[in-house]
N, C-alpha and C. Protein backbone atom coordinates (compact mmCIF):
# COMPACT_ATOMS: atom_id res chain seq x y z
N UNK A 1 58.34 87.54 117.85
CA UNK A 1 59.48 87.49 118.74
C UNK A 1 59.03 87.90 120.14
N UNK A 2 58.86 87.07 121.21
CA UNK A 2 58.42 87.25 122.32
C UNK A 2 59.24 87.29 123.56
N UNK A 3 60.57 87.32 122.81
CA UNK A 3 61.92 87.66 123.86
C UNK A 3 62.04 88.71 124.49
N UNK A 4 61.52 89.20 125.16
CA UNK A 4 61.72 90.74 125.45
C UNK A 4 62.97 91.07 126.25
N UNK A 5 63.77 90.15 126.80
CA UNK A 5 65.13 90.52 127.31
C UNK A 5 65.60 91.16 126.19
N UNK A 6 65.97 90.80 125.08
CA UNK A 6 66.36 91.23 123.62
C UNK A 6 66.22 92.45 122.99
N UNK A 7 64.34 92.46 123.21
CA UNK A 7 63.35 93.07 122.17
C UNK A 7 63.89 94.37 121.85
N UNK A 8 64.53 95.43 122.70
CA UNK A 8 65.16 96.58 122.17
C UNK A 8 66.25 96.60 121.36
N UNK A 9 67.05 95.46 121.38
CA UNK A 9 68.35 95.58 120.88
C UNK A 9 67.61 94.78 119.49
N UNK A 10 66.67 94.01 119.40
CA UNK A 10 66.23 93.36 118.26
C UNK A 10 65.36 94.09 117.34
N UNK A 11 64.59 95.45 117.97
CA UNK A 11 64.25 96.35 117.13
C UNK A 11 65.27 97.20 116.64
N UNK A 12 66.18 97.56 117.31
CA UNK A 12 67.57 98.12 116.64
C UNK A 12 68.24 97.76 115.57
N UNK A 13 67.67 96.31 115.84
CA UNK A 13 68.59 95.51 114.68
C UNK A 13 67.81 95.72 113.54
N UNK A 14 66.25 95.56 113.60
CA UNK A 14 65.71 95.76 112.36
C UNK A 14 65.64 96.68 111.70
N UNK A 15 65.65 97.65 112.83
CA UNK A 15 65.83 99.27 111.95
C UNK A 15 66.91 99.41 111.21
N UNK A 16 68.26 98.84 111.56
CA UNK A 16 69.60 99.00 110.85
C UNK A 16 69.35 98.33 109.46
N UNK A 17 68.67 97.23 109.76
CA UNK A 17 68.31 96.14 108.55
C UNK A 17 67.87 96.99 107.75
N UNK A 18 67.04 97.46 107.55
CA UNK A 18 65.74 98.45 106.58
C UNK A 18 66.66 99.10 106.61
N UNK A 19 67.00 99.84 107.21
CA UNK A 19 67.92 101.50 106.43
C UNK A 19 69.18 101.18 105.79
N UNK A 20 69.85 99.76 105.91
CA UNK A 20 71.21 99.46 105.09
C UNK A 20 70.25 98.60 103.87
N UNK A 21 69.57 98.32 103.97
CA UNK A 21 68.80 97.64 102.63
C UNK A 21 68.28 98.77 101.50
N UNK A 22 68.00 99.69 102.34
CA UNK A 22 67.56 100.72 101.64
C UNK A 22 68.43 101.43 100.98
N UNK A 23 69.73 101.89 101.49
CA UNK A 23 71.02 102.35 101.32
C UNK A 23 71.30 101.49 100.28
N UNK A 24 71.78 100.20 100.62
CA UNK A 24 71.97 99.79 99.11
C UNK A 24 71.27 99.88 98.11
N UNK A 25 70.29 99.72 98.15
CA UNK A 25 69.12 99.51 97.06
C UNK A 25 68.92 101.33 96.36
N UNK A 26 69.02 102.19 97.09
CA UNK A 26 69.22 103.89 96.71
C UNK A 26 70.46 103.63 96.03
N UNK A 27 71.84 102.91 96.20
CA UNK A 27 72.75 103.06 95.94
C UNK A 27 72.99 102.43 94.20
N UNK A 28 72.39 101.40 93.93
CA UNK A 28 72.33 100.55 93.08
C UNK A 28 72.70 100.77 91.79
N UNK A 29 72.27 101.68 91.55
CA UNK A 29 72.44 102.45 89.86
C UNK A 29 73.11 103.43 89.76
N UNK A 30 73.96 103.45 91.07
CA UNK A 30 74.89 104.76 91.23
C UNK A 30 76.40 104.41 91.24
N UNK A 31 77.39 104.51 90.57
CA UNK A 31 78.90 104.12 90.36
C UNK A 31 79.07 104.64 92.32
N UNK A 32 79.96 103.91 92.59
CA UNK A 32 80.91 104.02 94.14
C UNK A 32 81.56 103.90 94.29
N UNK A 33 82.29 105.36 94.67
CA UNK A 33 83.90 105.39 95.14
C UNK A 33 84.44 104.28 95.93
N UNK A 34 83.78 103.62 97.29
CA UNK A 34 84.13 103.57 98.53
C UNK A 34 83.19 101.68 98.27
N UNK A 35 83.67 101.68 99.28
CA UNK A 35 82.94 100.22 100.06
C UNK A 35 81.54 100.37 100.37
N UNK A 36 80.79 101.07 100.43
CA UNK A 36 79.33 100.93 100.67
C UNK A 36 78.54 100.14 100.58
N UNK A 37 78.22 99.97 99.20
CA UNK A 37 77.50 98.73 98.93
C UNK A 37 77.70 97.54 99.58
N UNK A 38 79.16 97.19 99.09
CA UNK A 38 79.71 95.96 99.80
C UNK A 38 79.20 96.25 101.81
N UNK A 39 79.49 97.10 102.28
CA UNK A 39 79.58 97.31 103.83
C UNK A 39 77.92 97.44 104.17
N UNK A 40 76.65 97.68 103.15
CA UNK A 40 75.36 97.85 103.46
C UNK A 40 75.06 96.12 103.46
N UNK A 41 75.72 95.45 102.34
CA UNK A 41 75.49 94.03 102.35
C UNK A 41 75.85 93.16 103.45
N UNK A 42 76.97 93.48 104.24
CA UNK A 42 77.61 92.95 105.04
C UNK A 42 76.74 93.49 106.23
N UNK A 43 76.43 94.27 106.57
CA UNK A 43 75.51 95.02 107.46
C UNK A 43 74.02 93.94 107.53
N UNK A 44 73.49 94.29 106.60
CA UNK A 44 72.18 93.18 106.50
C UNK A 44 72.27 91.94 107.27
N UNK A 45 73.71 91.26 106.36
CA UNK A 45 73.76 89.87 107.02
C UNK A 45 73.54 90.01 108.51
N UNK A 46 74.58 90.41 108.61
CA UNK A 46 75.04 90.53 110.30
C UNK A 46 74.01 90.64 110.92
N UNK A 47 72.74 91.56 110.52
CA UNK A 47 71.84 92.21 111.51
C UNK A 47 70.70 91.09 111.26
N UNK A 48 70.77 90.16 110.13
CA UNK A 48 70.16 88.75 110.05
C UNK A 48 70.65 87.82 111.19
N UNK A 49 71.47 87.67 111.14
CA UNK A 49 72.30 86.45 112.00
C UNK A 49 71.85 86.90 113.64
N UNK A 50 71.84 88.06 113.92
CA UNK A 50 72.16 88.63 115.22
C UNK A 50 70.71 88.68 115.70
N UNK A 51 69.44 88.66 115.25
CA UNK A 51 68.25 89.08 115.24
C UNK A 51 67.55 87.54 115.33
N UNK A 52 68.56 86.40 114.82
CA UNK A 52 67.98 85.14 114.80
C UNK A 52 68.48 84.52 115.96
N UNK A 53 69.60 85.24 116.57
CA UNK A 53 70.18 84.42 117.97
C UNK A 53 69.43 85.15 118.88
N UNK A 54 69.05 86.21 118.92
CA UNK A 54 68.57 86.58 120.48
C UNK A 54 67.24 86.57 120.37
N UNK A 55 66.49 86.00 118.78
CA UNK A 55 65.11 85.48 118.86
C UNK A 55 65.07 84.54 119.70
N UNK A 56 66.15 83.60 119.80
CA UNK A 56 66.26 82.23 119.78
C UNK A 56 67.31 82.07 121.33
N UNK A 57 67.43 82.97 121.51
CA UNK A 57 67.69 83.41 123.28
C UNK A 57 69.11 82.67 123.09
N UNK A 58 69.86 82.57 122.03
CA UNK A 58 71.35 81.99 122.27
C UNK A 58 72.30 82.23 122.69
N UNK A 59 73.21 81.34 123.19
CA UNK A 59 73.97 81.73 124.19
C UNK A 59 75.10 82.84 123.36
C-alpha cells in the first residue's frame, strides 16, 4: 500500500482488524451475554472494506 495520504488511518485500520479478530477468536468457546462476537465480526468487515478504499484512493 503506497498511499501514504491514507497510510496512518490504514494502519489504524489494521490494528483494529487484528485486535477484533483476536477478540473474537479469544471469545469463541466462551458463552456471551452481549453482542460482541457479532460487533468483533462486524468490526473486521468494516475495517476490510475501509482499508480497500483508501488503498485504492476512493472517492
Amino acid at each position: 500500500m503506497s498511499n501514504s495520504k491514507y497510510q496512518s488511518c490504514i494502519e489504524a485500520c489494521q490494528q483494529c482488524l487484528v485486535d477484533c479478530q483476536s477478540c473474537f477468536y479469544s471469545m469463541a468457546t466462551k458463552e456471551s451475554m452481549n453482542d460482541c462476537p457479532r460487533c468483533c465480526i462486524e468490526c473486521v468487515d468494516a475495517c476490510n472494506v475501509t482499508i480497500k478504499a483508501m488503498a485504492n484512493d476512493s472517492k
